[in-house]
Each structure stands twice: as structure tokens, then as C-alpha cells.
N, C-alpha and C. Protein backbone atom coordinates (compact mmCIF):
# COMPACT_ATOMS: atom_id res chain seq x y z
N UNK A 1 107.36 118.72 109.28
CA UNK A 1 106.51 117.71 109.84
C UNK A 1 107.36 116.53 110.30
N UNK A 2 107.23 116.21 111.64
CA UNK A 2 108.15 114.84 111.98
C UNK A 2 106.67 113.61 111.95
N UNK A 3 107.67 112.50 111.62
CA UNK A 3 106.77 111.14 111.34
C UNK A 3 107.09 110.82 112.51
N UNK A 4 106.09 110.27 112.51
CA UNK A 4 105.69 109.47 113.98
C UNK A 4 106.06 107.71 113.91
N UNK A 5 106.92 107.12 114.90
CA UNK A 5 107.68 106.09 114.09
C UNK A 5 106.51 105.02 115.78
N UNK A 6 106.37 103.98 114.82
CA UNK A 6 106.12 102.91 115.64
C UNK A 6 107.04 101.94 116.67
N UNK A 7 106.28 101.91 118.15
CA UNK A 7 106.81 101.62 118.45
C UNK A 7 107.52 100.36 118.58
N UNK A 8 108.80 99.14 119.31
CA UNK A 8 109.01 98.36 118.55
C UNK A 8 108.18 97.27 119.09
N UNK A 9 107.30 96.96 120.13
CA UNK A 9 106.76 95.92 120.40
C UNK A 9 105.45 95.89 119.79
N UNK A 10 105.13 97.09 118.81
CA UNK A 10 104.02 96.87 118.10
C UNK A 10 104.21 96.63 116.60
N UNK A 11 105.13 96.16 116.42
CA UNK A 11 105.46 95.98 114.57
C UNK A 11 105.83 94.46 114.48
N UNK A 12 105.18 93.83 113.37
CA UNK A 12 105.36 93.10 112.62
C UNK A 12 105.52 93.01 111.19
N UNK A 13 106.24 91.84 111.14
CA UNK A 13 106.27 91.58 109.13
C UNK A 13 105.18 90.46 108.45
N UNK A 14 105.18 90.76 107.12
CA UNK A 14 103.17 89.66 106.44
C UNK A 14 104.35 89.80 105.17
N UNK A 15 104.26 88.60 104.49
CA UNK A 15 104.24 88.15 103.34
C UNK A 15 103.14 87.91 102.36
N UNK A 16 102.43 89.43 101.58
CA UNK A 16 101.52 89.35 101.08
C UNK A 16 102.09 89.58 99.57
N UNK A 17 101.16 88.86 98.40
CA UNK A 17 101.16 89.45 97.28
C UNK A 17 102.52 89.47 96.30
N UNK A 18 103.50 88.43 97.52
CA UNK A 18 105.07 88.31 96.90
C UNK A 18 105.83 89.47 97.81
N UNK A 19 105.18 90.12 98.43
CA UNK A 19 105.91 91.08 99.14
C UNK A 19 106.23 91.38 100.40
N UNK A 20 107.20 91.74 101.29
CA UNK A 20 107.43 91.93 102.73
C UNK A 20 106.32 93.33 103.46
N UNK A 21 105.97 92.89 103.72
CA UNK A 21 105.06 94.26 104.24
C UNK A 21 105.59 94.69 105.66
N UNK A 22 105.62 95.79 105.90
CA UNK A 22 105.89 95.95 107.55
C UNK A 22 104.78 96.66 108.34
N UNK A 23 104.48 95.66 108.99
CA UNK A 23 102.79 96.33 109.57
C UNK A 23 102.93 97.13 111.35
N UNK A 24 102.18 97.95 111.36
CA UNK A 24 102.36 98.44 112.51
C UNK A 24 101.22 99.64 113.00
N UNK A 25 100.94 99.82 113.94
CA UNK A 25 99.98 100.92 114.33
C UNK A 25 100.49 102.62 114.26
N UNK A 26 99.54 102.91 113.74
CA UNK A 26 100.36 104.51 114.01
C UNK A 26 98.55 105.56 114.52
N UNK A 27 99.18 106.75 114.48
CA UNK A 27 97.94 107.35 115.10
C UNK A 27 97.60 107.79 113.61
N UNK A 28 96.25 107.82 114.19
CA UNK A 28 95.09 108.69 112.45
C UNK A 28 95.65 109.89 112.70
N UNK A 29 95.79 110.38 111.55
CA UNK A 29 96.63 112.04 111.48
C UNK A 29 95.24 112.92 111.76
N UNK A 30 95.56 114.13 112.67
CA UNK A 30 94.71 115.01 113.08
C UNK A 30 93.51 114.60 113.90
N UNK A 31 93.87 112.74 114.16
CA UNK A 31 92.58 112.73 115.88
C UNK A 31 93.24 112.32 116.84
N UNK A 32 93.27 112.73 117.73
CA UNK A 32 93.47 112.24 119.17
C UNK A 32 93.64 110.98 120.09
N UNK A 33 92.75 109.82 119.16
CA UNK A 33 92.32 108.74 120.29
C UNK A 33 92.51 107.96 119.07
N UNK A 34 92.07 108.10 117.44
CA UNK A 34 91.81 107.14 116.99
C UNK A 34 93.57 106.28 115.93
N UNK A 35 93.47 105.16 115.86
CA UNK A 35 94.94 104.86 115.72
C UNK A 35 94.53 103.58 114.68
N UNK A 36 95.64 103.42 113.41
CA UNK A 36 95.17 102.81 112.16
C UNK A 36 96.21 101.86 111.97
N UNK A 37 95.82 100.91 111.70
CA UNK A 37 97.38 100.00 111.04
C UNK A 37 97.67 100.35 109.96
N UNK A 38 99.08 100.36 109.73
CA UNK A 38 99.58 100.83 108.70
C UNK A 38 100.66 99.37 107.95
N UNK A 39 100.17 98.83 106.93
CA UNK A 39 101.39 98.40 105.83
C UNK A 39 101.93 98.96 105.12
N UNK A 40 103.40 98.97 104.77
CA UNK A 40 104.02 99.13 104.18
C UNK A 40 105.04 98.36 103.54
N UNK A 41 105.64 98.87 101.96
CA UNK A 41 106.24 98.08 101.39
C UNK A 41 106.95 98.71 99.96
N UNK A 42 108.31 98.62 100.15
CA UNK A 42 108.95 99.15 98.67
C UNK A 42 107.89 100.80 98.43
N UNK A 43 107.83 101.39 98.90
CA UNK A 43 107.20 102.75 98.62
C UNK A 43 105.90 102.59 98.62
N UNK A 44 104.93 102.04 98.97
CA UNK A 44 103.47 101.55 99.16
C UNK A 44 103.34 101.32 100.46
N UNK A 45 102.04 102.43 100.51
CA UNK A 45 101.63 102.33 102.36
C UNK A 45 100.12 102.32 101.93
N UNK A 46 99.65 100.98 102.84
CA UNK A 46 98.00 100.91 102.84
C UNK A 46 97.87 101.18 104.53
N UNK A 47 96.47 102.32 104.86
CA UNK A 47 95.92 102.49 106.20
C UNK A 47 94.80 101.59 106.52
N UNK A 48 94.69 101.19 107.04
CA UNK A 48 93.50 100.68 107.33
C UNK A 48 93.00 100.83 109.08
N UNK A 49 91.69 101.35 109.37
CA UNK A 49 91.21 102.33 109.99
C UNK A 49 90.28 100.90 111.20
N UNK A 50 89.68 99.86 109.90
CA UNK A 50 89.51 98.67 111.17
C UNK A 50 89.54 97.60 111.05
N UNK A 51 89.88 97.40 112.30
CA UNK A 51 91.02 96.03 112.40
C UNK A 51 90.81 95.61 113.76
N UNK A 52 91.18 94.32 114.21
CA UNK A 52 91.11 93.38 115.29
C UNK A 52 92.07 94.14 116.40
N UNK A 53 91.55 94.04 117.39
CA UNK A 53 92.44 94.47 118.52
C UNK A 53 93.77 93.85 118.79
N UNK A 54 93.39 92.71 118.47
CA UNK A 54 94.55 91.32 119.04
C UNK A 54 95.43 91.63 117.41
N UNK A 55 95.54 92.50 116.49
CA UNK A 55 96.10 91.85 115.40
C UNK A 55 97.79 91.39 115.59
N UNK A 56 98.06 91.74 116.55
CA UNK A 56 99.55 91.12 116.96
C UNK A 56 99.55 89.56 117.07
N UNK A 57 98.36 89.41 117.65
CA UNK A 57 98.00 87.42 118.01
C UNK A 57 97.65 87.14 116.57
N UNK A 58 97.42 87.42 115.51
CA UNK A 58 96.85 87.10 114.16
C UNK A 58 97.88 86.55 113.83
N UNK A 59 97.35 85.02 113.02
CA UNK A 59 97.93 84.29 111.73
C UNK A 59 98.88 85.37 110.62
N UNK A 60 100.02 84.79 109.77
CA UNK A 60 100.19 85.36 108.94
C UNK A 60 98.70 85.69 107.49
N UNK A 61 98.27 84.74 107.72
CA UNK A 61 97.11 84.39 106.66
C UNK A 61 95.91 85.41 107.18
N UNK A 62 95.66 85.57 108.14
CA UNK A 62 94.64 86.33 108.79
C UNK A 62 95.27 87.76 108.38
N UNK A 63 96.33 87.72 108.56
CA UNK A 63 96.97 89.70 108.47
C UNK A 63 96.96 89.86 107.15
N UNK A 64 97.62 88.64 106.74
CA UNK A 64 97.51 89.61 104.81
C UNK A 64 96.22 89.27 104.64
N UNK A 65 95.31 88.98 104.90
CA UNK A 65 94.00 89.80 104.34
C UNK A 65 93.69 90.66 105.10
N UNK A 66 93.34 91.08 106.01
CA UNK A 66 93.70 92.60 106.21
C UNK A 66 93.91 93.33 105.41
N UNK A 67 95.52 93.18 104.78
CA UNK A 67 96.31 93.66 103.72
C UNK A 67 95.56 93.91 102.77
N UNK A 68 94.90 92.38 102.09
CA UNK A 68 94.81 92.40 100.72
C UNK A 68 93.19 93.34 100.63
N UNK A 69 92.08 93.37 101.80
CA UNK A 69 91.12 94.17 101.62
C UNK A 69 91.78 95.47 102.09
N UNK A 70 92.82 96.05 101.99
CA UNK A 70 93.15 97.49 102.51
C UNK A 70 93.16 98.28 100.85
């Protein structure tokens, strides 16, 4: 199975919870159209399925909650 790596004008970093998260879009595994943000951090990956279109224009404060309800 190859991972599907984000691309780089769609990734950012959130300081949630004491931690660096690296946030970024990836596709929902096995659909076609639909595509999830993904955090990650030290071996911890949260998906979250919905989310703001603009989340690139989002506050740090606005993204880690995102985070913190993922």
C-alpha cells in the first residue's frame, strides 16, 4: 500500500494540547471525491471528515479546535 503524501501548499502546523500537530488534507480512503483533514503528531493521527473550506485562512485557535473536537 503506498501513502498518499500531502501536498505542500496544503499543510500546516497547530500547537494544540502542548503539541506540534501537522495538519493537512488527504483523500477519505476508498471514496473518490470525498477528502478529510488529517492531524498528526508523535504517532497520533486524528481524521476529521468536517471542516471549513477556508481551513488554511483559519486562526491557530480556530484549528486546534478542530483538533481538540477530532
Amino acid at each position: 500500500m503506498t501513502a498518499v503524501q500531502p501536498s505542500a501548499n496544503t499543510a500546516r502546523s497547530v500547537v494544540y494540547d502542548g503539541r506540534v500537530w501537522s495538519v493537512s488534507e488527504h483523500p477519505v480512503p476508498y471514496s473518490r471525491n470525498r477528502r478529510s483533514l488529517v492531524f498528526s503528531s508523535d504517532g497520533v493521527a486524528r481524521r476529521v471528515q468536517h471542516y471549513p473550506a477556508n481551513w488554511l485562512e483559519l486562526s491557530e485557535e480556530a484549528l486546534a479546535a478542530i483538533c481538540a473536537h477530532a
